[in-house]
C-alpha atoms as a PDB file:
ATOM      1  CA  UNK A   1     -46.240  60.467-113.348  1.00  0.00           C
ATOM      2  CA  UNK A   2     -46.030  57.393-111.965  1.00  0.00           C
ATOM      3  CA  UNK A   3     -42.895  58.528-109.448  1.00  0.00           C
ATOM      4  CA  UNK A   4     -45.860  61.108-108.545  1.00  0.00           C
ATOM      5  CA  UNK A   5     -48.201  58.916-107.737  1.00  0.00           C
ATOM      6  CA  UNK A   6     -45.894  56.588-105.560  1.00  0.00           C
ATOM      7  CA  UNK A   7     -44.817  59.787-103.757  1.00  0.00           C
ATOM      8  CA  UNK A   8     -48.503  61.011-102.919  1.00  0.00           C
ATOM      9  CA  UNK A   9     -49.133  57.998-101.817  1.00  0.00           C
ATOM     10  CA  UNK A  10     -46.143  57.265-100.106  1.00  0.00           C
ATOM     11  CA  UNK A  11     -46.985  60.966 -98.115  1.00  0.00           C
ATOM     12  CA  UNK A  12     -50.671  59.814 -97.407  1.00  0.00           C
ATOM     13  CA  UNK A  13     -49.206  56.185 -95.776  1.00  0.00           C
ATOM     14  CA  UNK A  14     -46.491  58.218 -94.054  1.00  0.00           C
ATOM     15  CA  UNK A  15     -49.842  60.890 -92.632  1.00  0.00           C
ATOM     16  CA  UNK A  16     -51.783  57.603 -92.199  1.00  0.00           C
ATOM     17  CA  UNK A  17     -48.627  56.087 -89.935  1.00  0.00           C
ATOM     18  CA  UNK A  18     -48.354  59.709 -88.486  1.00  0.00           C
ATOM     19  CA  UNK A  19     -52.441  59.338 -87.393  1.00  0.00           C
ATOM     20  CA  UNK A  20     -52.067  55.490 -86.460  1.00  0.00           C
ATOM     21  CA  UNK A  21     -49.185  56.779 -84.309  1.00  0.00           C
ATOM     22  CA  UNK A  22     -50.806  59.266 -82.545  1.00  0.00           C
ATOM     23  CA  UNK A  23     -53.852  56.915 -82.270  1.00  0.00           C
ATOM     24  CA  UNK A  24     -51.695  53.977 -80.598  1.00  0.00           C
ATOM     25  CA  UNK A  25     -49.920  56.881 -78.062  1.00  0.00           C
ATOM     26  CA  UNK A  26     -53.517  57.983 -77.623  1.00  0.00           C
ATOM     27  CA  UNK A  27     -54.627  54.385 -77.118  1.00  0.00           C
ATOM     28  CA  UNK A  28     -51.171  53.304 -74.763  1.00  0.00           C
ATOM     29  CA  UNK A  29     -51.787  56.450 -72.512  1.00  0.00           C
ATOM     30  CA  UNK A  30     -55.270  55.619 -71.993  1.00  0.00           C
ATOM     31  CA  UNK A  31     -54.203  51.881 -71.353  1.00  0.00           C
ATOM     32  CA  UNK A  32     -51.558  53.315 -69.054  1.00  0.00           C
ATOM     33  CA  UNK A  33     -54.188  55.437 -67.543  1.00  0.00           C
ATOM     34  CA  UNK A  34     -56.668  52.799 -67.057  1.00  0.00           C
ATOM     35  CA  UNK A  35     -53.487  50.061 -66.320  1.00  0.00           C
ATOM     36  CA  UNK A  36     -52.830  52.599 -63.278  1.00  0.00           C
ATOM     37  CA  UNK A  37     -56.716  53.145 -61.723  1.00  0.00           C
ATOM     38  CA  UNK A  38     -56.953  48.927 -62.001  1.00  0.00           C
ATOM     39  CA  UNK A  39     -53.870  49.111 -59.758  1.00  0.00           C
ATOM     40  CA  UNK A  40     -55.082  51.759 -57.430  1.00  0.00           C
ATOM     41  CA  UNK A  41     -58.530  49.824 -57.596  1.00  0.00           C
ATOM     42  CA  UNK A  42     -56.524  46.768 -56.730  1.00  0.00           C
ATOM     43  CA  UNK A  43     -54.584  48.772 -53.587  1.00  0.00           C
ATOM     44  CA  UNK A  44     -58.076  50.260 -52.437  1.00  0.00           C
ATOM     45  CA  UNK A  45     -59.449  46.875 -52.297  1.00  0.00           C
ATOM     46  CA  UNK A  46     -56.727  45.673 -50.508  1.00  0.00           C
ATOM     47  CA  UNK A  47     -57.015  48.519 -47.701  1.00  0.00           C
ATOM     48  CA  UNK A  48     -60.939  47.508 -47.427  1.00  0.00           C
ATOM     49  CA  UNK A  49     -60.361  44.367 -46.495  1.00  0.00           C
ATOM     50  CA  UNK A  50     -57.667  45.518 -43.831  1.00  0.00           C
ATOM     51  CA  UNK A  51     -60.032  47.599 -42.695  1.00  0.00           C
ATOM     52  CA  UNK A  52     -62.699  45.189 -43.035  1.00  0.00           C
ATOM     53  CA  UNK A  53     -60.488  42.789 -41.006  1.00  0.00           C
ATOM     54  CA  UNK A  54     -59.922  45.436 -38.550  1.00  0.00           C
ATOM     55  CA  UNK A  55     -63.306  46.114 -37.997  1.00  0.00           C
ATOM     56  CA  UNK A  56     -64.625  42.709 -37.118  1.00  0.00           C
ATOM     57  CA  UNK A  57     -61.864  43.091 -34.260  1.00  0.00           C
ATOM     58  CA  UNK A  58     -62.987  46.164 -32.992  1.00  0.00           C
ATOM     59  CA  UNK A  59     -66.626  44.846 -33.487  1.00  0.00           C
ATOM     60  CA  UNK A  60     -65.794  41.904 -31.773  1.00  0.00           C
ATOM     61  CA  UNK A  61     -64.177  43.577 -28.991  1.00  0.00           C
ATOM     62  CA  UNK A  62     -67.359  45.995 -28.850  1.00  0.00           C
ATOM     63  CA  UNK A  63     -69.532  42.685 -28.284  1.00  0.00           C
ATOM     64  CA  UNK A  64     -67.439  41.580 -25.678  1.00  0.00           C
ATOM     65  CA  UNK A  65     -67.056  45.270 -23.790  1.00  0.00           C
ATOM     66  CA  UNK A  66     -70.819  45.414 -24.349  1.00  0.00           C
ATOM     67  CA  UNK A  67     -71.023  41.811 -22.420  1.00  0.00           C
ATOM     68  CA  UNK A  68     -68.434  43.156 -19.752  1.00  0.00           C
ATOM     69  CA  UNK A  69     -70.851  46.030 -19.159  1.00  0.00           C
ATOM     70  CA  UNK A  70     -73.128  43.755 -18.917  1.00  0.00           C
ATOM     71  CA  UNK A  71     -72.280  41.638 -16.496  1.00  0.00           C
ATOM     72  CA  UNK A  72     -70.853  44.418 -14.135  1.00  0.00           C
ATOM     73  CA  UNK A  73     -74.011  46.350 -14.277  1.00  0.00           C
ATOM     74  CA  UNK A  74     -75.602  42.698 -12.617  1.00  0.00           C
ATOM     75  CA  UNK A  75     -72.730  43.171  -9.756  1.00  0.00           C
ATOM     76  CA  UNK A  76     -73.522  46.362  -9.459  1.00  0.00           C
ATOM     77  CA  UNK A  77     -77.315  45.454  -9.110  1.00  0.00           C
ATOM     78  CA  UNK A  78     -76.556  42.488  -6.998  1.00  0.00           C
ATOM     79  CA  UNK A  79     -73.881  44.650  -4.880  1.00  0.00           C
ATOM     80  CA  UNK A  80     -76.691  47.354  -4.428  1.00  0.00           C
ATOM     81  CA  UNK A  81     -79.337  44.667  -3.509  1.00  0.00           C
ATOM     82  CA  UNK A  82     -76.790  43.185  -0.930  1.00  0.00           C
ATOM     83  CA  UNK A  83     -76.274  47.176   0.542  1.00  0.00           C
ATOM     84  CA  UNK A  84     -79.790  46.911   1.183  1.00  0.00           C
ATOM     85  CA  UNK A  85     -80.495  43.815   2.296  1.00  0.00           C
ATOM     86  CA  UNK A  86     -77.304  44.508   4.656  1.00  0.00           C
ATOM     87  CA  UNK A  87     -79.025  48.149   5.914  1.00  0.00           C
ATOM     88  CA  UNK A  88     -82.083  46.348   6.670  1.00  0.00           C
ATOM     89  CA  UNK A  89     -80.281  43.713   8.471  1.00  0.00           C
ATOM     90  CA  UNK A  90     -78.172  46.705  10.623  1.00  0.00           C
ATOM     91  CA  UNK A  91     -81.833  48.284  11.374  1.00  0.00           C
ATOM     92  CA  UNK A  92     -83.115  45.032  12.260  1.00  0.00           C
ATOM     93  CA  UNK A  93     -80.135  44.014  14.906  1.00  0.00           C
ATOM     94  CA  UNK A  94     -80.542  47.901  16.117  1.00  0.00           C
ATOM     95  CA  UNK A  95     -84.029  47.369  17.000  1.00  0.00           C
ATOM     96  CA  UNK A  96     -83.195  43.824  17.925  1.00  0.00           C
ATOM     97  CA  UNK A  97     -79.953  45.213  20.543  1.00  0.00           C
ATOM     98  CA  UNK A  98     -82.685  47.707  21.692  1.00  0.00           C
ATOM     99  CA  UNK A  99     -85.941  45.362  22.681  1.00  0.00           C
ATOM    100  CA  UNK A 100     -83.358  43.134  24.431  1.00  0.00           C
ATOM    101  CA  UNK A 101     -81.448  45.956  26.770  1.00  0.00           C
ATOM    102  CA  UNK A 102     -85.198  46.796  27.569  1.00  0.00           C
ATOM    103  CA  UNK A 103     -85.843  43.299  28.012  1.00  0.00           C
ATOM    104  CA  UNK A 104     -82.999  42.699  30.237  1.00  0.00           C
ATOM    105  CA  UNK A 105     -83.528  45.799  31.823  1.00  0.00           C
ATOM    106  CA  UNK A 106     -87.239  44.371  33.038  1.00  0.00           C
ATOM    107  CA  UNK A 107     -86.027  41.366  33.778  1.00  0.00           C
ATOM    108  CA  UNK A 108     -83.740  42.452  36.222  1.00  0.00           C
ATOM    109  CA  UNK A 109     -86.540  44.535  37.832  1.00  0.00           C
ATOM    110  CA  UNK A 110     -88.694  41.711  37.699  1.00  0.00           C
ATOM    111  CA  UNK A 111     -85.651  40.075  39.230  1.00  0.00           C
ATOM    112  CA  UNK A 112     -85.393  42.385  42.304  1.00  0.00           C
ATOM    113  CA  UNK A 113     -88.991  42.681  42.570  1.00  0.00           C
ATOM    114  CA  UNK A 114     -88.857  38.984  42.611  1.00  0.00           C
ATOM    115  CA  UNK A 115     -86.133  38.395  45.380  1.00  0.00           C
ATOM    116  CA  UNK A 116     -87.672  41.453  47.111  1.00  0.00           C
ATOM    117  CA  UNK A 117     -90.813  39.208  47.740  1.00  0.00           C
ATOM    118  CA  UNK A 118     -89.046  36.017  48.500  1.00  0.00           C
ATOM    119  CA  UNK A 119     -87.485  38.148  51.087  1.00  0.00           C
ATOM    120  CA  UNK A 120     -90.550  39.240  52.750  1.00  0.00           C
ATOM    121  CA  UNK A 121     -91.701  36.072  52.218  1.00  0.00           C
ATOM    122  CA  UNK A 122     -89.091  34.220  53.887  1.00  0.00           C
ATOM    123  CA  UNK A 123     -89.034  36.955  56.466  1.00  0.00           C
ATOM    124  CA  UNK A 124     -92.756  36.116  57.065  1.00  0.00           C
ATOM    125  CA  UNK A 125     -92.155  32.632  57.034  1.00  0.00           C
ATOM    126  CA  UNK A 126     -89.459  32.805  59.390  1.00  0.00           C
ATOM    127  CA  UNK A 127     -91.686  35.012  62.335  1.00  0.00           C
ATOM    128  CA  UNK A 128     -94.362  32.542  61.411  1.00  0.00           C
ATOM    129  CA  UNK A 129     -92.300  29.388  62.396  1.00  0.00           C
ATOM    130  CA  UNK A 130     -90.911  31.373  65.684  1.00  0.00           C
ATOM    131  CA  UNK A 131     -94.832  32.626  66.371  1.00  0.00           C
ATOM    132  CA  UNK A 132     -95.982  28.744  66.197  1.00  0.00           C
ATOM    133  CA  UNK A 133     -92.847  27.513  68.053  1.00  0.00           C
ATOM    134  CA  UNK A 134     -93.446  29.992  70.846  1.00  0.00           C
ATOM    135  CA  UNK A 135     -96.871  29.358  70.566  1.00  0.00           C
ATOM    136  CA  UNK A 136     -96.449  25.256  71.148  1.00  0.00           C
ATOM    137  CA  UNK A 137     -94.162  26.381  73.996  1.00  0.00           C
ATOM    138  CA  UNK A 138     -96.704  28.062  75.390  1.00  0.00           C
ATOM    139  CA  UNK A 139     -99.352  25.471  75.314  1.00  0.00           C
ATOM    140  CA  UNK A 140     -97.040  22.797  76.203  1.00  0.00           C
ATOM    141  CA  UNK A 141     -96.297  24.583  79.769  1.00  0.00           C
ATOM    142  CA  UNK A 142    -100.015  25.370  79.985  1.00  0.00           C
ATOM    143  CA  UNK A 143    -100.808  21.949  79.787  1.00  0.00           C
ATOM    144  CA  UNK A 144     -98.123  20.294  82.047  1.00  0.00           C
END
């Protein structure tokens, strides 16, 4: 009886062991299991912060093709401004070329006009001196 006992118990403790067994497969596989996501966890963290790292480089390029932009939209303001000021300026000497042929233009009309008179006037001048001389001449002989 007592070999009986020992041998019912013996097959409970080896169905206990058998259950334990299972349980500590059961337990390692889910160790393994969660061993394994820890490690992907770990590998996925690692990737964020490369691309964490990699994005404060392409933000940081951003920024600085953003202040590019920036500054070559003031050129292009500052190259437009100067096209204008630089038509004006072409108008401006246009008119400016213009008004001074026209001046020079009545100048030299006032020019010819001018000599014109300082012909006649000479011209005058000239029979006036030859009118008094002959004049004189003609006195002179009356009175001798």
């Amino acid at each position: 009886r007592h070999c009986q006992q020992v041998q019912e118990h013996l097959a409970t403790t080896e169905e206990n062991a058998r259950a334990l067994h299972t349980q500590v497969v059961y337990i390692q596989t889910r160790a393994k299991a969660a061993e394994d996501a820890l490690i992907a966890e770990k590998q996925k963290r690692r990737r964020m912060k490369k691309y964490l790292k990699e994005m404060t480089v392409v933000v940081k390029e951003a920024e600085s093709i953003s202040k590019q932009l920036k500054e070559a939209e003031s050129i292009s303001k500052q190259l437009e401004e100067s096209r204008q000021a630089i038509a004006m300026l072409q108008e401006s000497q246009t008119a400016l070329v213009t008004c001074n042929d026209r001046l020079l233009l009545q100048t030299d009309d006032l020019r010819r006009q001018h000599q014109v008179e300082a012909d006649e006037l000479h011209w005058n001048y000239q029979r006036q001196i030859r009118k008094l001389k002959k004049n004189l001449v003609a006195s002179s002989s009356t009175s001798s």
